[in-house]
N, C-alpha and C. Protein backbone atom coordinates (compact mmCIF):
# COMPACT_ATOMS: atom_id res chain seq x y z
N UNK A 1 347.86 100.12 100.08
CA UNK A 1 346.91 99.03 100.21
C UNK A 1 347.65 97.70 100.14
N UNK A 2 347.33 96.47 100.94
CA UNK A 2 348.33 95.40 100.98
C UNK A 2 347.26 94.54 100.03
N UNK A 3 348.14 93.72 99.13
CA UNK A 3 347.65 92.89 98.54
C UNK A 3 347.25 91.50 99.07
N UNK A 4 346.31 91.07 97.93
CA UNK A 4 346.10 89.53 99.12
C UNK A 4 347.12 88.71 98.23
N UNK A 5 346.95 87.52 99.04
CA UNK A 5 347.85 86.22 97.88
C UNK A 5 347.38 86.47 96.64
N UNK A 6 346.19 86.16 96.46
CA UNK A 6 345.49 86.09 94.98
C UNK A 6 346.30 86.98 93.95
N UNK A 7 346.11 87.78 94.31
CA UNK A 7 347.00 89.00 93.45
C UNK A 7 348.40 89.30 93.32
N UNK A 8 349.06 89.15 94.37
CA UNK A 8 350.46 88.27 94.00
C UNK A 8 350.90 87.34 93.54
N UNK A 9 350.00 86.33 93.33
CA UNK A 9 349.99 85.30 92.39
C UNK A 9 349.97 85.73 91.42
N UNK A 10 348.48 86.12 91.07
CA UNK A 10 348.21 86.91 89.46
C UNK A 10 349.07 87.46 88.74
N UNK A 11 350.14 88.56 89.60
CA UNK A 11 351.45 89.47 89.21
C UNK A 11 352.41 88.40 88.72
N UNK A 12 352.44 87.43 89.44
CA UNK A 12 354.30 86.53 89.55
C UNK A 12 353.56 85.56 88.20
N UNK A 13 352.16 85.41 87.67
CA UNK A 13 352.04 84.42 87.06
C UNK A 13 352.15 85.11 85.60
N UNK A 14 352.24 86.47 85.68
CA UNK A 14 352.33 87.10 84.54
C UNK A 14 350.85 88.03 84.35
N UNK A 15 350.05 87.78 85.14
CA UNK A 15 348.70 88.02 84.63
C UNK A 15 348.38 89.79 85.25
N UNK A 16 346.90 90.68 84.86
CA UNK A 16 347.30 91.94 85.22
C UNK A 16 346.72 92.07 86.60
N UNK A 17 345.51 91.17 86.28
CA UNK A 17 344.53 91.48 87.98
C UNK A 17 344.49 89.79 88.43
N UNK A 18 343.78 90.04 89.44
CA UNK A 18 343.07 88.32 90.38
C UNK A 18 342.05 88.25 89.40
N UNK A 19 341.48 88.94 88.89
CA UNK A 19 340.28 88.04 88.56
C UNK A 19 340.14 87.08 87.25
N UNK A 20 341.48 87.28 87.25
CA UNK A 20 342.05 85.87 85.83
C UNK A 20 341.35 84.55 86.62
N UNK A 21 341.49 84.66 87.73
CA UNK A 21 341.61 82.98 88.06
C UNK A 21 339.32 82.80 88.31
N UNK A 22 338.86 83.93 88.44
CA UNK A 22 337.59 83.89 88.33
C UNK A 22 337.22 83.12 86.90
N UNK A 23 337.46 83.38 86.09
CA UNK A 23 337.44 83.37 84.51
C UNK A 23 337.58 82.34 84.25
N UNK A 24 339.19 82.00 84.59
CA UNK A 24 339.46 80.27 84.49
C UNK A 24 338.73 79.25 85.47
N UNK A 25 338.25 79.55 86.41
CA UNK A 25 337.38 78.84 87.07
C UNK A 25 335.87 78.59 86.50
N UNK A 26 335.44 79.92 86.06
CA UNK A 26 334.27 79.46 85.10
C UNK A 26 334.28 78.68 84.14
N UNK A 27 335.23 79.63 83.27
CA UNK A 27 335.59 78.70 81.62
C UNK A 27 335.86 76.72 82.18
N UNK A 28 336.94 77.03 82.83
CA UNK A 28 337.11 75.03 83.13
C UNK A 28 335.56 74.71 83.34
N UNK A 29 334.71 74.97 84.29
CA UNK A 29 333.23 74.70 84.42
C UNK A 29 332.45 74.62 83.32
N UNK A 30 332.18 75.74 82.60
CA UNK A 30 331.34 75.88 81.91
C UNK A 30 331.63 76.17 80.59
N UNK A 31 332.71 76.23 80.06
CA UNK A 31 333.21 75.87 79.06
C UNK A 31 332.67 77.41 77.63
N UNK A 32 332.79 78.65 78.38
CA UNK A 32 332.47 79.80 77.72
C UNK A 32 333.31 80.62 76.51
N UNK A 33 334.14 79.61 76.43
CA UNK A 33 335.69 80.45 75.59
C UNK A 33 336.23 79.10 75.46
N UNK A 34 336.43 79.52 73.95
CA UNK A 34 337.00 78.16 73.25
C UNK A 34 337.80 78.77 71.84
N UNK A 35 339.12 77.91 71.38
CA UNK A 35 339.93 78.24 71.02
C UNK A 35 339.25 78.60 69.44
N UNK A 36 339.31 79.69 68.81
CA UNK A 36 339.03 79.85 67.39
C UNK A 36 337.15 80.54 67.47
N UNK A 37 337.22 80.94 68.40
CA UNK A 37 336.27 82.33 68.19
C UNK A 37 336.71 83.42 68.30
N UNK A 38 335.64 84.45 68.37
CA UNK A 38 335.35 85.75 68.33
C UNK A 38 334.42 86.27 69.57
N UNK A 39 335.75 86.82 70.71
CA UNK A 39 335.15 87.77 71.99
C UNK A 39 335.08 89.36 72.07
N UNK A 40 334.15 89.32 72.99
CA UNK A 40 334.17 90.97 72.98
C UNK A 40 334.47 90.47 74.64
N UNK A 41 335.01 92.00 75.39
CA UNK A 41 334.83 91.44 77.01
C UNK A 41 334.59 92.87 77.43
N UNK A 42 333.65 92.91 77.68
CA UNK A 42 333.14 94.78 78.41
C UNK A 42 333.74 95.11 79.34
N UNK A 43 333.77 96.36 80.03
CA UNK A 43 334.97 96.78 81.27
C UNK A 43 336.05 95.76 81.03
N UNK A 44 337.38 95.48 80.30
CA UNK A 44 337.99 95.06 80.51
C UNK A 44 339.32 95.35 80.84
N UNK A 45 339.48 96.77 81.64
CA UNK A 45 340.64 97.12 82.47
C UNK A 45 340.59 96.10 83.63
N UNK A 46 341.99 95.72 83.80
CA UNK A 46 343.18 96.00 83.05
C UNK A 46 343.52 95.21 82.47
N UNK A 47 342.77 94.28 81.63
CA UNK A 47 343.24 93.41 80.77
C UNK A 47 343.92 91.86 81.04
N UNK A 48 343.35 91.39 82.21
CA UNK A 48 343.40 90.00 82.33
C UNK A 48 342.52 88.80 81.64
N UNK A 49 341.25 89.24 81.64
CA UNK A 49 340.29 88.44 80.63
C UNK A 49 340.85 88.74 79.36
N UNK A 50 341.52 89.83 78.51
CA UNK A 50 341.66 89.80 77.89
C UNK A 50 343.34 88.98 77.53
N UNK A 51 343.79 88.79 78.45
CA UNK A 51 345.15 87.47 78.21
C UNK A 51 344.86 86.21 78.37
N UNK A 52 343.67 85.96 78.84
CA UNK A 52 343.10 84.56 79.08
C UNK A 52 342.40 84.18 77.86
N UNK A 53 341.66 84.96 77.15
CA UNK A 53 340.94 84.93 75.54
C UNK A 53 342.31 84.23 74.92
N UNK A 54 343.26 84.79 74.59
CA UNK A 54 344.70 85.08 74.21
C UNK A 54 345.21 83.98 74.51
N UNK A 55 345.73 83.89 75.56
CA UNK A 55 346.29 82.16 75.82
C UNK A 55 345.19 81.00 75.28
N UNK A 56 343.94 81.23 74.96
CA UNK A 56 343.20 79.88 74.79
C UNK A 56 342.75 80.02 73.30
N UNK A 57 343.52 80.78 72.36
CA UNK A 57 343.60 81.23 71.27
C UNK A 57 342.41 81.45 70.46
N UNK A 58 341.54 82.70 71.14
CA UNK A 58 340.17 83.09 70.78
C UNK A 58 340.84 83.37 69.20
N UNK A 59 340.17 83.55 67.92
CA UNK A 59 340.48 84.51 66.90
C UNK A 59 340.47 85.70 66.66
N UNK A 60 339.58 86.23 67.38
CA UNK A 60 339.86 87.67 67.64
C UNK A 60 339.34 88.29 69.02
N UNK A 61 339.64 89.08 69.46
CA UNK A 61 339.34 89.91 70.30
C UNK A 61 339.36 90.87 70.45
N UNK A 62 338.21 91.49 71.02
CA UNK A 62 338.12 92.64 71.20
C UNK A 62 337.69 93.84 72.69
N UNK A 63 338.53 94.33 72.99
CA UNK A 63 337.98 95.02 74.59
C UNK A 63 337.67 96.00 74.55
N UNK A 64 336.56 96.33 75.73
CA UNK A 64 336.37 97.89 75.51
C UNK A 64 336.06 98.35 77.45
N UNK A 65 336.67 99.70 77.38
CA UNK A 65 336.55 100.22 78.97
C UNK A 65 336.71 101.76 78.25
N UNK A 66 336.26 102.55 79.70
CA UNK A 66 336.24 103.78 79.96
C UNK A 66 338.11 103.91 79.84
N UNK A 67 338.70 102.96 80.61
CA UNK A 67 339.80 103.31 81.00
C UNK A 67 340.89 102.79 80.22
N UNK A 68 342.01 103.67 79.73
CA UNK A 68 343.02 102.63 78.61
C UNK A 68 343.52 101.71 79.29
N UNK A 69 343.90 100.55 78.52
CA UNK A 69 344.77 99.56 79.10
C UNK A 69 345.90 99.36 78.22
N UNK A 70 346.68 99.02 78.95
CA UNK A 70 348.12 98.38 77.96
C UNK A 70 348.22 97.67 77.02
N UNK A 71 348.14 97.79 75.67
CA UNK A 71 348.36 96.87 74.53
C UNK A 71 348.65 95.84 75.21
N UNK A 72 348.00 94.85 74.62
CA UNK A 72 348.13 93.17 74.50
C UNK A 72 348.29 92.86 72.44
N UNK A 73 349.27 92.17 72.51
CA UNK A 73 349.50 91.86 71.15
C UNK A 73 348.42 91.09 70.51
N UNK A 74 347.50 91.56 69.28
CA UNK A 74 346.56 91.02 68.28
C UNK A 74 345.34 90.93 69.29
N UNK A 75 345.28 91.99 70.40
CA UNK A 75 343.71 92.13 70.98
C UNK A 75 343.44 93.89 70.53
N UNK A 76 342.46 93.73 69.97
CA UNK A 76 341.80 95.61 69.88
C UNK A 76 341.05 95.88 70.88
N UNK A 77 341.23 97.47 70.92
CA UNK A 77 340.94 97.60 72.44
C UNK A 77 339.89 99.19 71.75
N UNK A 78 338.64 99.21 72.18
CA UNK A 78 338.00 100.21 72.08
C UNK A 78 337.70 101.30 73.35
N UNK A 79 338.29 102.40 72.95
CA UNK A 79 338.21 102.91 74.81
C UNK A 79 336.70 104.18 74.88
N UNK A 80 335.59 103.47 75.08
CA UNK A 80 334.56 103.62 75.31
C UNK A 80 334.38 103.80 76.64
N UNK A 81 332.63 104.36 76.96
CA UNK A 81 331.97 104.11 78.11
C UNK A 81 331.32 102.76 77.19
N UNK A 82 331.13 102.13 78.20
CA UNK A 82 329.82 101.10 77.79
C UNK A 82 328.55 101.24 78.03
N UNK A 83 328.18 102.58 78.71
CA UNK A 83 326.89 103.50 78.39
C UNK A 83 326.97 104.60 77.01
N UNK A 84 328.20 104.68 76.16
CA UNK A 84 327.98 105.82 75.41
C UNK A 84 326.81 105.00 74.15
N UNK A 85 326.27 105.79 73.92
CA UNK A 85 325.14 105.90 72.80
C UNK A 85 325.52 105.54 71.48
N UNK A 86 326.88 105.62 71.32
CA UNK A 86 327.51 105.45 69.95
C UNK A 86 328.50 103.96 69.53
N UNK A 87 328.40 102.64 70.82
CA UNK A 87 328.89 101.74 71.15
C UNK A 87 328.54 100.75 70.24
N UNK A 88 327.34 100.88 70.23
CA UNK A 88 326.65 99.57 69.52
C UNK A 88 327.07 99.33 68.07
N UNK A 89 327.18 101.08 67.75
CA UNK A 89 327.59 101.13 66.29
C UNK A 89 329.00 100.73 65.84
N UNK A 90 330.01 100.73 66.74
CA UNK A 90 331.06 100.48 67.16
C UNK A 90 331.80 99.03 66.49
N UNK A 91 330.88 98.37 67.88
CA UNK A 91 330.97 97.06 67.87
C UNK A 91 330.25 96.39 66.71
N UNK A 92 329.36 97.04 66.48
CA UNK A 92 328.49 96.02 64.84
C UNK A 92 329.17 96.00 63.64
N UNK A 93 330.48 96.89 64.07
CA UNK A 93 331.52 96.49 62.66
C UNK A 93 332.23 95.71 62.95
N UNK A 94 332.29 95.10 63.91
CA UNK A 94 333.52 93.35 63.87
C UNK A 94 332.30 92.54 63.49
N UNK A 95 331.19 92.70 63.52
CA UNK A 95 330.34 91.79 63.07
C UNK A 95 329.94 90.74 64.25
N UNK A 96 329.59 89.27 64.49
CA UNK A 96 328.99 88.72 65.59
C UNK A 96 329.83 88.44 66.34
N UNK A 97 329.57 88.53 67.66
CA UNK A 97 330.77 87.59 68.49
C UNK A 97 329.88 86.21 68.90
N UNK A 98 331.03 85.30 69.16
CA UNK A 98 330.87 84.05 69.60
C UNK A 98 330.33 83.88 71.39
N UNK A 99 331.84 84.77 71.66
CA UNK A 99 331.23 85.15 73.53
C UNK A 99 331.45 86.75 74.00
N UNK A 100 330.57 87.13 74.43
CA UNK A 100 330.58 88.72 75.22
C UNK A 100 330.62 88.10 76.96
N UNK A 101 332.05 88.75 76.96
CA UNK A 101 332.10 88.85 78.90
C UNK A 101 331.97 90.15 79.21
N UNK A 102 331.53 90.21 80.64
CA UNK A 102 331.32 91.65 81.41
C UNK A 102 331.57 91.11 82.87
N UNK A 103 332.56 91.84 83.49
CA UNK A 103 333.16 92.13 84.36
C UNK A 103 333.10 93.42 85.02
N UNK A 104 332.30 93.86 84.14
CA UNK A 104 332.15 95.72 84.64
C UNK A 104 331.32 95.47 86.18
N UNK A 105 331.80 96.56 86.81
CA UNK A 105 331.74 97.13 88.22
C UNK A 105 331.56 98.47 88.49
N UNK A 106 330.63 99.31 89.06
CA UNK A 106 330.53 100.57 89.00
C UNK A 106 331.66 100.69 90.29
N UNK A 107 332.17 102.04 90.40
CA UNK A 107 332.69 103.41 91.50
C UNK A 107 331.57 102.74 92.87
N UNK A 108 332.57 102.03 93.41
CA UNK A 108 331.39 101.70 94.30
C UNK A 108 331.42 103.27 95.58
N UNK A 109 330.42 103.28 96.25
CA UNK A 109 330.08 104.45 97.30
C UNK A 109 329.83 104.15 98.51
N UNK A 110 330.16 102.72 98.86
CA UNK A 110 330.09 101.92 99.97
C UNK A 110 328.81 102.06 100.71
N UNK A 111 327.52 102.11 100.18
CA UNK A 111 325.70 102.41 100.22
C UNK A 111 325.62 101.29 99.37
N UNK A 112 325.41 100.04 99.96
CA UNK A 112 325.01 99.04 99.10
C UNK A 112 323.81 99.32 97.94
N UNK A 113 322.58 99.55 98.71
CA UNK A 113 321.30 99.80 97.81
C UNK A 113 322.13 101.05 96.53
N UNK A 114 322.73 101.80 96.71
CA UNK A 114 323.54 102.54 95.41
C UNK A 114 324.38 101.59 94.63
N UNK A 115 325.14 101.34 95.42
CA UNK A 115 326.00 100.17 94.59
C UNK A 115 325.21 98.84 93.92
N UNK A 116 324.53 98.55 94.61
CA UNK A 116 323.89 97.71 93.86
C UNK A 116 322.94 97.88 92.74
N UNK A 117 322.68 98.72 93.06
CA UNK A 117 321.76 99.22 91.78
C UNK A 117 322.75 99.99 90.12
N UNK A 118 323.65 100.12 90.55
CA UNK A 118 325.08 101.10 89.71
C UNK A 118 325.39 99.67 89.19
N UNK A 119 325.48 98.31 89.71
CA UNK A 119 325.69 97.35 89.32
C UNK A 119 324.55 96.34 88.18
N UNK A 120 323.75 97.00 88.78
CA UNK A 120 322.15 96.28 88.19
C UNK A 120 322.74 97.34 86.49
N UNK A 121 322.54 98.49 86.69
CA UNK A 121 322.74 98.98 85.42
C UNK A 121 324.00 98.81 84.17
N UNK A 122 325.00 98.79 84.71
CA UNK A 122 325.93 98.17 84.25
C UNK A 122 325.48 96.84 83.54
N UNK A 123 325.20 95.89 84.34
CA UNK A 123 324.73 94.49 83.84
C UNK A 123 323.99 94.56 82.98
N UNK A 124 322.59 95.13 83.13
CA UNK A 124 321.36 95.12 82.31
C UNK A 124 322.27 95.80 80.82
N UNK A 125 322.97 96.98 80.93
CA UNK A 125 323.59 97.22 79.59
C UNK A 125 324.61 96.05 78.93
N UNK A 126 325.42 95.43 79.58
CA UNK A 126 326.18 94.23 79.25
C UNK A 126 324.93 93.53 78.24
N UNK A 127 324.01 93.33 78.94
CA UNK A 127 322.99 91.82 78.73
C UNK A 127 322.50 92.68 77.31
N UNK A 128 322.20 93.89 77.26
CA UNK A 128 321.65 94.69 75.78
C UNK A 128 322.41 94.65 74.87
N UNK A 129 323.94 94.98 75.28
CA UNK A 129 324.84 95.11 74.09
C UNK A 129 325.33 93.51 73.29
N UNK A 130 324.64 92.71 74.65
CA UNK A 130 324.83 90.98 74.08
C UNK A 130 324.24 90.72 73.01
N UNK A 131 322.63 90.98 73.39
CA UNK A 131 321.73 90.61 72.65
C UNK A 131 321.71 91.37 71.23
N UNK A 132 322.32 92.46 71.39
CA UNK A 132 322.76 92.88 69.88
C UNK A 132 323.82 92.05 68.98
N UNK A 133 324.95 91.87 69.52
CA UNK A 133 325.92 91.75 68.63
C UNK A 133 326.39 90.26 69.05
N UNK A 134 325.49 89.28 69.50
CA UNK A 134 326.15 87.52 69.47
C UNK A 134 325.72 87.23 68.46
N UNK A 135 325.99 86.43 68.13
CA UNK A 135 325.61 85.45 67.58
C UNK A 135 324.23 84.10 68.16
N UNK A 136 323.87 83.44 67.16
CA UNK A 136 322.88 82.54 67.65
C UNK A 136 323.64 81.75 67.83
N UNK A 137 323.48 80.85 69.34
CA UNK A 137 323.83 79.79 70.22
C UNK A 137 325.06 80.31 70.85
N UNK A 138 325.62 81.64 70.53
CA UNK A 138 326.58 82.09 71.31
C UNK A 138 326.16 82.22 73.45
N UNK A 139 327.51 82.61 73.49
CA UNK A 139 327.70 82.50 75.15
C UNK A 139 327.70 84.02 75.55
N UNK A 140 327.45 84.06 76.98
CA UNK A 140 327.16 85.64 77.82
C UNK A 140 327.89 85.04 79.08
N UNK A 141 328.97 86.48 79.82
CA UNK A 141 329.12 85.93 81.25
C UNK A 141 328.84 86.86 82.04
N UNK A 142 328.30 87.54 82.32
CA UNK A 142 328.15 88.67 83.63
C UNK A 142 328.09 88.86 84.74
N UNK A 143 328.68 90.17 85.29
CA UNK A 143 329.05 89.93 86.76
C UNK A 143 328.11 91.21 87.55
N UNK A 144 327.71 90.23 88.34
CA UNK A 144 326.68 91.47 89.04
C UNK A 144 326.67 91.68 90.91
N UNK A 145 325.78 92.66 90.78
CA UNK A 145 326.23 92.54 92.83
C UNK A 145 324.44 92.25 93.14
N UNK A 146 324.82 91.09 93.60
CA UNK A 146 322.90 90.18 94.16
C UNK A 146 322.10 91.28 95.20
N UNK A 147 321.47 91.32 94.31
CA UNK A 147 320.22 92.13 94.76
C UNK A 147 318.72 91.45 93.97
N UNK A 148 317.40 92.71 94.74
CA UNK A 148 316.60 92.59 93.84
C UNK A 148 316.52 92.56 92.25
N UNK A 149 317.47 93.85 92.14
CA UNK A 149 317.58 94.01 90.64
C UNK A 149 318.14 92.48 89.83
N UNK A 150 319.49 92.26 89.95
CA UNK A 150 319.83 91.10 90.14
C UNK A 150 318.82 90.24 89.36
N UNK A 151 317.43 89.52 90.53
CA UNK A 151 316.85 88.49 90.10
C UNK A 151 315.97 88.99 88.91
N UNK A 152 315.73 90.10 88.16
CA UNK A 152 315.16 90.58 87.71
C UNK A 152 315.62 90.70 86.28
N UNK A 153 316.91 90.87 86.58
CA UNK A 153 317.74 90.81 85.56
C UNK A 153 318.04 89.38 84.44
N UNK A 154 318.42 88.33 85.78
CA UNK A 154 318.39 86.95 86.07
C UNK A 154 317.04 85.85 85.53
N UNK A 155 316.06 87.06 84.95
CA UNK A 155 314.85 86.64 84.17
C UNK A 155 314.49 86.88 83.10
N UNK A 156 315.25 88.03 82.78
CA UNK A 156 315.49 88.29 81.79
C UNK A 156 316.23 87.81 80.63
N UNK A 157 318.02 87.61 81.24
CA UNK A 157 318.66 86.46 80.26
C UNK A 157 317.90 85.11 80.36
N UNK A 158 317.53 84.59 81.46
CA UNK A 158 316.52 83.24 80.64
C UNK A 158 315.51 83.04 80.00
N UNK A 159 315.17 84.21 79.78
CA UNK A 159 314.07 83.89 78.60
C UNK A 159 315.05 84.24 77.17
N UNK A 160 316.18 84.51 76.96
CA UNK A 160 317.14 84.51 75.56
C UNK A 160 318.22 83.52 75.78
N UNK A 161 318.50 83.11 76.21
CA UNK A 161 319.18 81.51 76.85
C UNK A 161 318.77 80.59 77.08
N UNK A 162 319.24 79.33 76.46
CA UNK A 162 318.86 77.88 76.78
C UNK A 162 319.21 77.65 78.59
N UNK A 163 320.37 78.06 78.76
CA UNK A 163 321.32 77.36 79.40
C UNK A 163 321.35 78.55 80.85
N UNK A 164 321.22 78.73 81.68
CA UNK A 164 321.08 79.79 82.85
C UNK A 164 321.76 79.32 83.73
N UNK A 165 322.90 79.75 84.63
CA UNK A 165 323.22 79.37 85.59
C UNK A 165 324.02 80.36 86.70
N UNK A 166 323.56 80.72 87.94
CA UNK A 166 324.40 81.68 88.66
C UNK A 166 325.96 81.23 89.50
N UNK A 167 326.52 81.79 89.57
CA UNK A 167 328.27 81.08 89.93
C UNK A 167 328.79 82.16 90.85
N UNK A 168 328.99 81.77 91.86
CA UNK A 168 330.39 82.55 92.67
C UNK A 168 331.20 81.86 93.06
N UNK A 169 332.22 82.25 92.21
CA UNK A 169 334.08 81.63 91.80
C UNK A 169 334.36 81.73 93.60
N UNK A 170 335.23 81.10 93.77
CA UNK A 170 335.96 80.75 95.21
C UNK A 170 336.99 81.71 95.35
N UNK A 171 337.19 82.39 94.10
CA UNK A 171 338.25 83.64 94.37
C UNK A 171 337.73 84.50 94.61
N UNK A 172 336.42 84.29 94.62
CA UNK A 172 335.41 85.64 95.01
C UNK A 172 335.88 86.54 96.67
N UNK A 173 336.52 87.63 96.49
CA UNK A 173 336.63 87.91 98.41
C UNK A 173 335.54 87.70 99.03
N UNK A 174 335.25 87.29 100.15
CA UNK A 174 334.39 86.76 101.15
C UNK A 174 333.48 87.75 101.34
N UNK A 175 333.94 89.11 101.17
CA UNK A 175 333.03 89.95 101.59
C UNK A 175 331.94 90.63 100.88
N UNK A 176 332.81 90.21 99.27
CA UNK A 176 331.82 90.89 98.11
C UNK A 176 330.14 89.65 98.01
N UNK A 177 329.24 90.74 97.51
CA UNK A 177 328.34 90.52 96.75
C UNK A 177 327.82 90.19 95.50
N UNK A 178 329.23 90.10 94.86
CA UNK A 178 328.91 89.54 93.36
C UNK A 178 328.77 88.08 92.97
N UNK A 179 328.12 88.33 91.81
CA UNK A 179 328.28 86.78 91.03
C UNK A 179 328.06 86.92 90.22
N UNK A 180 328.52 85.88 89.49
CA UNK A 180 328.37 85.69 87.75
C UNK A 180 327.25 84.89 87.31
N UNK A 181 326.84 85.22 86.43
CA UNK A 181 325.63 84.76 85.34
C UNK A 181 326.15 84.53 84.01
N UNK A 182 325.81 82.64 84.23
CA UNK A 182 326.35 82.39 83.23
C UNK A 182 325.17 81.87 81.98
N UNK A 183 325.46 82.30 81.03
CA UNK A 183 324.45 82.11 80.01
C UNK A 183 324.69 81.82 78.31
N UNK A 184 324.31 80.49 77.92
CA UNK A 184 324.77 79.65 77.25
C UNK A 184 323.45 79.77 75.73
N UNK A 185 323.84 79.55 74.74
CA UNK A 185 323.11 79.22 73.93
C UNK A 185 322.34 80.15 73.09
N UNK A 186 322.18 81.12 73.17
CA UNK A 186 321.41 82.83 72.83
C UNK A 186 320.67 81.87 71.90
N UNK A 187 319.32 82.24 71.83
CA UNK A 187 318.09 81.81 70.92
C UNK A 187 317.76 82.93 70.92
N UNK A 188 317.95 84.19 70.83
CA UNK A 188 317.64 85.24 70.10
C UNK A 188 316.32 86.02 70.61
């Protein structure tokens, strides 16, 4: 498979995937990660959000995926599904986080209406495991593929958020369907 620029960049800049520069494009925007908190970041193979927490000197961090990733120094890494049943309990022993990211993406099957909906679920669990374990006035970032489900979803975090806003980063490939939901403030 040939890589694009993006990702040869990402490699030569030290980083693991492209979608570092998604992240930093939000964060400069919207200002979701700030130095001296406490993150969780869901699906976070292979561990680029989790070097970007790291460089902007979160206090702790914590990742969790189906899939292992490579130690990053002073990040814990929980190697979960983020559908298993036993997660929540997991995570409620670091106690609150400040910001929960999700980047999770299902096995896509190239059947949009499947994929999109594999995406809707993913998200909607991101947005559950938020609302458990933030904190009040904490931050949410999630990444979803626009659909019906989507706006549905998209009504849901604003009624537990001050702050609502949908984003597709410019590193986004042209062809995908995703975007991020960004969501500020948790009122609980």
């Amino acid at each position: 498979m040939k890589k694009d620029k993006i990702t040869i960049k990402a490699k030569s800049e030290g980083y693991r995937a492209r979608s570092v520069y998604k992240l930093f494009s939000i964060n400069k925007r919207y200002g979701i990660i700030k130095e001296g908190i406490i993150v969780l970041d869901l699906g976070c193979w292979p561990g680029s959000w989790l070097q970007v927490c790291k460089e902007i000197k979160c206090r702790k961090i914590i990742g969790v995926d189906v899939k292992r990733i490579n130690p990053i120094k002073n990040v814990e890494f929980v190697n979960k599904d983020v559908l298993s049943e036993d997660l929540l309990s997991i995570l409620q022993r670091y106690g609150k986080f400040d910001t929960v990211l999700s980047d999770l993406a299902p096995n896509t099957s190239g059947k949009q209406e499947i994929d999109n909906f594999k995406s809707f679920q993913l998200s909607e669990r991101a947005f559950l495991i938020a609302c458990d374990v933030l904190k009040l006035h904490g931050n949410f970032l999630v990444k979803i593929f626009q659909s019906e489900d989507s706006q549905g979803l998209l009504g849901d975090i604003r009624k537990r958020f001050s702050f609502v806003k949908v984003f597709k980063p410019e590193n986004s490939k042209k062809r995908s369907n995703e975007i991020y939901i960004i969501a500020k403030n948790y009122v609980g």
